[in-house]
N, C-alpha and C. Protein backbone atom coordinates (compact mmCIF):
# COMPACT_ATOMS: atom_id res chain seq x y z
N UNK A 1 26.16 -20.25 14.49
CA UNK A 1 27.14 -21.26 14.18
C UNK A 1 26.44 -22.61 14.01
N UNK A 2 26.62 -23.07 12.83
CA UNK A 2 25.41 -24.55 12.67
C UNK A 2 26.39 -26.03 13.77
N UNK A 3 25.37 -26.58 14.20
CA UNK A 3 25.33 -27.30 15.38
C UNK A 3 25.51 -28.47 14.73
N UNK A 4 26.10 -29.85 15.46
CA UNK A 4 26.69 -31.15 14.31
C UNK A 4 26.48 -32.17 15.84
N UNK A 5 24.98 -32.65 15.03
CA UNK A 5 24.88 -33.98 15.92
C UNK A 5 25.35 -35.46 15.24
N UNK A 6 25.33 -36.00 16.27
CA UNK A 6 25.60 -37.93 16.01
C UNK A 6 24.07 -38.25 16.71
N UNK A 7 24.11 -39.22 15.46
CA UNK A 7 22.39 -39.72 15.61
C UNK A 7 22.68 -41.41 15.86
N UNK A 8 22.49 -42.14 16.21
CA UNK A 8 22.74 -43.59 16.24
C UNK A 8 21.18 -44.28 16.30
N UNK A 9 20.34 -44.77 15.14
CA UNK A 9 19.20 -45.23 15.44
C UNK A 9 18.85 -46.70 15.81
N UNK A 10 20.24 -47.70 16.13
CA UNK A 10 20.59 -48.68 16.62
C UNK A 10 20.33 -48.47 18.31
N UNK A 11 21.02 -47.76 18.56
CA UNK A 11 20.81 -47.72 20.04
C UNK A 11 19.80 -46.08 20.81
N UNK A 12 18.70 -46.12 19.81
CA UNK A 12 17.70 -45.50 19.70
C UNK A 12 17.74 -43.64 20.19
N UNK A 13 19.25 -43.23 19.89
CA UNK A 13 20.12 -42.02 20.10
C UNK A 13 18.89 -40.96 19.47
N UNK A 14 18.37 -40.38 19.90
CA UNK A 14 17.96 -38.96 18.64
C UNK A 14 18.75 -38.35 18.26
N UNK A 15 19.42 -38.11 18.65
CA UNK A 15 21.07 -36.91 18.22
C UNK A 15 21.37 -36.57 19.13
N UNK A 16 22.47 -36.37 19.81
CA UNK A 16 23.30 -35.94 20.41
C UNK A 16 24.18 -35.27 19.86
N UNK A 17 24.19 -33.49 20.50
CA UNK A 17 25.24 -32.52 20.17
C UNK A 17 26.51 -33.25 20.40
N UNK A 18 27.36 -33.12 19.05
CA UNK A 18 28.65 -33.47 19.39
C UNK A 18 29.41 -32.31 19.23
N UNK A 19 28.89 -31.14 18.21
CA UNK A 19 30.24 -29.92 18.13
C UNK A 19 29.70 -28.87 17.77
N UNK A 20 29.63 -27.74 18.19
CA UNK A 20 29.36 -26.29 17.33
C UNK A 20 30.18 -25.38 16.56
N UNK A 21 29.97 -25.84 15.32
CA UNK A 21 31.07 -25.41 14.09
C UNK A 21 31.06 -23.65 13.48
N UNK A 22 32.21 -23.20 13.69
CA UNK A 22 31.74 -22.38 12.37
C UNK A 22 31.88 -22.37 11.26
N UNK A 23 31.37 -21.65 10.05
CA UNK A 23 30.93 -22.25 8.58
C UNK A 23 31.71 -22.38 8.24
N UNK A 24 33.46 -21.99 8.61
CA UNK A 24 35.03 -22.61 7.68
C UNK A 24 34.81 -24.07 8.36
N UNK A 25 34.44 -23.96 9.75
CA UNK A 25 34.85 -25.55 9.88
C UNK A 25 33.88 -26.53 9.35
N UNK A 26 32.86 -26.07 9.23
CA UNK A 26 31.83 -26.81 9.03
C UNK A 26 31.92 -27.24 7.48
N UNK A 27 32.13 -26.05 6.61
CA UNK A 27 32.95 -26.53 5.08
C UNK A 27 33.60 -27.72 5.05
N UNK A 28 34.65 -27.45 5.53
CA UNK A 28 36.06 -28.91 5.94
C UNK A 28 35.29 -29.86 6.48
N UNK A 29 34.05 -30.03 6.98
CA UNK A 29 34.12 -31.16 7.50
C UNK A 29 33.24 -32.02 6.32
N UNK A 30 32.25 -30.99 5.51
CA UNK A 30 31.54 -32.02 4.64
C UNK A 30 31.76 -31.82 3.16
N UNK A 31 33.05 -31.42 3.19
CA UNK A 31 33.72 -30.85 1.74
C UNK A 31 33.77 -32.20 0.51
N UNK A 32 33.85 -33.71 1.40
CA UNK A 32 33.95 -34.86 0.31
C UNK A 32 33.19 -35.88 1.03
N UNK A 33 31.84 -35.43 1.72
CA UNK A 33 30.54 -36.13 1.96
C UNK A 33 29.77 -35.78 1.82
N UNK A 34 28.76 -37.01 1.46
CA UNK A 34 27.46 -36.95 0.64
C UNK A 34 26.42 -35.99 1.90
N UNK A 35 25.95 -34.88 1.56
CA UNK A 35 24.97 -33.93 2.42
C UNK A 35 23.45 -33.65 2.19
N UNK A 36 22.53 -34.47 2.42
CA UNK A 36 21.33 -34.29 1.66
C UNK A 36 20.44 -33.23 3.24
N UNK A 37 19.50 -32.25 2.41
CA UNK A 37 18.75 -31.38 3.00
C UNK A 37 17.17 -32.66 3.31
N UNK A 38 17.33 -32.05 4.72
CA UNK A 38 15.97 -32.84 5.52
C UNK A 38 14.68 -31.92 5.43
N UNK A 39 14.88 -30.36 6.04
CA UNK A 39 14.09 -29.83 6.30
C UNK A 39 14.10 -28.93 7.11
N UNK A 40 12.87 -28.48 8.01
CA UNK A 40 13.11 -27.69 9.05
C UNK A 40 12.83 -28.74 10.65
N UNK A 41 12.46 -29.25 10.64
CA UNK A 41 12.67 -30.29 11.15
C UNK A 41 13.87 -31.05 11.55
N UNK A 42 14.22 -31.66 12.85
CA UNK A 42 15.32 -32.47 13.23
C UNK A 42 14.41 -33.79 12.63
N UNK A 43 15.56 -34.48 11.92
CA UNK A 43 14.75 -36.27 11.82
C UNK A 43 14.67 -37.29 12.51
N UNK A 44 13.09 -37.90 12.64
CA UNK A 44 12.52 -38.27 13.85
C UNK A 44 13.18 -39.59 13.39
N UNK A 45 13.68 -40.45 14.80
CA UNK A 45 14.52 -41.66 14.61
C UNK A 45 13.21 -42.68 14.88
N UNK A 46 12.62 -42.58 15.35
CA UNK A 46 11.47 -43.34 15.79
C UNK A 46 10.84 -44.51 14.55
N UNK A 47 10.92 -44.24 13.73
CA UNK A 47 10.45 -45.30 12.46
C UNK A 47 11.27 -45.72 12.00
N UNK A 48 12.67 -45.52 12.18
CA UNK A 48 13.76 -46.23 11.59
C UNK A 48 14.02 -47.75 11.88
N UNK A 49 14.67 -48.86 11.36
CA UNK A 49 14.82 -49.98 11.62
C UNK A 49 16.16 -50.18 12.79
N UNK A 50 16.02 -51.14 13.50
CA UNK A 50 17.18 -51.26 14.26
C UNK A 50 19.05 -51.66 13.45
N UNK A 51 18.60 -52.06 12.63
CA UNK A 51 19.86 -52.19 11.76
C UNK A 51 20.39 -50.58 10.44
N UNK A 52 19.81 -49.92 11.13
CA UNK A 52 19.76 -48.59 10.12
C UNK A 52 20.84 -48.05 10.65
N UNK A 53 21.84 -47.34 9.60
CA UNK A 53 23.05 -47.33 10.19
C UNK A 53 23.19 -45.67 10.98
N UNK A 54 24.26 -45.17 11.36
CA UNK A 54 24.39 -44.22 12.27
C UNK A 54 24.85 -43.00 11.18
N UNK A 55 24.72 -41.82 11.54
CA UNK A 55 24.71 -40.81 10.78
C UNK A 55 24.32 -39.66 11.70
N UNK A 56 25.41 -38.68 10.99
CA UNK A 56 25.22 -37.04 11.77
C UNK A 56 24.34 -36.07 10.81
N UNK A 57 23.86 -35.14 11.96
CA UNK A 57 22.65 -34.09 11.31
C UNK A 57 23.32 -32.90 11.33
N UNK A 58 23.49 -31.79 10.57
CA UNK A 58 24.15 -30.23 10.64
C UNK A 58 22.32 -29.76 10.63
N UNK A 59 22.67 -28.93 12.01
CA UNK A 59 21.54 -27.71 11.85
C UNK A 59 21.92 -26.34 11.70
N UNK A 60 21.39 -25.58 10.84
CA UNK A 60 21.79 -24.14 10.77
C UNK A 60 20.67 -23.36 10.67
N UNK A 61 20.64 -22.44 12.02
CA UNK A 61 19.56 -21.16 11.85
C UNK A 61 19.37 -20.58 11.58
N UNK A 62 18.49 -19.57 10.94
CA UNK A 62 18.10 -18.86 10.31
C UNK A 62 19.12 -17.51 9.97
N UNK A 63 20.04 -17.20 11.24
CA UNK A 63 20.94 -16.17 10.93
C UNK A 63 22.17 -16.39 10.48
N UNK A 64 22.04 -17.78 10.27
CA UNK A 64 23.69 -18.33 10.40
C UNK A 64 23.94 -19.14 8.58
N UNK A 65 22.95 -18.66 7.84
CA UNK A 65 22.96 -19.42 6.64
C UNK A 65 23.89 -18.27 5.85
N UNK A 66 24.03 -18.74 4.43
CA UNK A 66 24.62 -18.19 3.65
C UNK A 66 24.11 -18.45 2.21
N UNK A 67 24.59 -17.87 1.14
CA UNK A 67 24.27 -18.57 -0.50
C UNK A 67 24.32 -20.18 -0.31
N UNK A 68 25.16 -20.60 0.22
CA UNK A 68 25.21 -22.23 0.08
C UNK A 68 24.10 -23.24 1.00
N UNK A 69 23.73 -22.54 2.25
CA UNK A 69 22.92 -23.15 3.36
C UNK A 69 21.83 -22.80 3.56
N UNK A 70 21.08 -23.22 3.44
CA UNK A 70 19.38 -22.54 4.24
C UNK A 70 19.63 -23.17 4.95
N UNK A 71 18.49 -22.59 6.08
CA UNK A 71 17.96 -22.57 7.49
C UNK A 71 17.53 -24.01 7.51
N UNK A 72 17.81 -25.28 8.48
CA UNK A 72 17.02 -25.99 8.63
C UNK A 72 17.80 -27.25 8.79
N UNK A 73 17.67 -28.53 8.54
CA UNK A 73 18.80 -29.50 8.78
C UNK A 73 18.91 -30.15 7.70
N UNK A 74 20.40 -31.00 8.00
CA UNK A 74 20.90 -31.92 6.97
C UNK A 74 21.42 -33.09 6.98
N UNK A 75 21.61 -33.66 6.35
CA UNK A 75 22.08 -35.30 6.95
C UNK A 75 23.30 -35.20 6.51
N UNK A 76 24.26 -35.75 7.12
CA UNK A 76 25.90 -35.99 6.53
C UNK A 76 25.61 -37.72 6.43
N UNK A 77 26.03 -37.86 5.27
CA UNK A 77 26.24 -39.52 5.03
C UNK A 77 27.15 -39.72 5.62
N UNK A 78 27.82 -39.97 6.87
CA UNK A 78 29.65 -40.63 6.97
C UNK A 78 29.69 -41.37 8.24
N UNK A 79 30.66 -41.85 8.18
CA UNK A 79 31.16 -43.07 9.40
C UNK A 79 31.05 -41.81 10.69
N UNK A 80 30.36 -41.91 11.74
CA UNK A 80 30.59 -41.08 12.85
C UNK A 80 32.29 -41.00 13.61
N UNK A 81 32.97 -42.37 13.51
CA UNK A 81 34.21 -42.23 13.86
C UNK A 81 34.94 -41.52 12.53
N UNK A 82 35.02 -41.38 11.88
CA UNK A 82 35.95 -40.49 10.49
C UNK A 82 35.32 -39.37 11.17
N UNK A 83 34.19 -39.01 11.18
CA UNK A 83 33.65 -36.99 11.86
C UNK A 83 34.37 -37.01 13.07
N UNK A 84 34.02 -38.06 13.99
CA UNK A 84 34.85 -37.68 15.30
C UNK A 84 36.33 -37.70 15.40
N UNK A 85 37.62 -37.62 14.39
CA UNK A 85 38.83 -37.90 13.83
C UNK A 85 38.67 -36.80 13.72
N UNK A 86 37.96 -36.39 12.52
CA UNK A 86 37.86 -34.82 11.81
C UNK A 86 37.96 -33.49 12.93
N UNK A 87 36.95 -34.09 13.80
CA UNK A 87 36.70 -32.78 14.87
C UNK A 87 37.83 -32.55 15.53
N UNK A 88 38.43 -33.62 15.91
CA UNK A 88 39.87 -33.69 16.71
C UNK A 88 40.80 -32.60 15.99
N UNK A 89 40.84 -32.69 14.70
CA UNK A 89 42.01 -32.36 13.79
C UNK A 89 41.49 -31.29 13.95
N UNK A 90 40.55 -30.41 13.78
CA UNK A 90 40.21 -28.58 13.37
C UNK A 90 41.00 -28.16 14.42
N UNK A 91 41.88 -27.09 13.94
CA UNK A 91 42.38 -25.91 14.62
C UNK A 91 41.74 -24.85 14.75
N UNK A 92 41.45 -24.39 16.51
CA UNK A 92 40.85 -23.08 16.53
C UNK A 92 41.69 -22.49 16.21
């Protein structure tokens, strides 16, 4: 089930697990945000500027991908409060 951190490189956060999705929810959540592929790698906050804004990472492992996902992480471009709204709303 790919894993959905909040990264804050203002207050020098590496990510913090906020939710463990599965791939319907995880669809819905980045269905009309910008999603760029990082790597296999989590991204290191450490060189970032203090005014660099906040942003969540989707990781998905190796068993948990599909045609649409490889293995490895991703950046969600979005306001962390709109994701944390979002998470509220999913129905198990």
């Amino acid at each position: 089930m790919p894993s959905l951190y909040f990264c804050q490189p203002h207050a020098k956060n590496q990510g913090m697990l906020r939710a463990v999705l599965s791939l319907n929810e995880c669809e819905q959540m980045v269905s009309s945000r910008d999603v760029q592929f990082f790597g296999e790698t989590f991204p290191s906050l450490s060189d970032g500027t203090p005014e660099a804004r906040d942003f969540a990472v989707l990781r998905f492992a190796a068993e948990e991908t599909n045609g649409k996902w490889k293995p490895g992480f991703y950046r969600v471009n979005s306001d962390l409060n709109e994701l944390n709204n979002q998470l509220r709303e999913l129905q198990r």
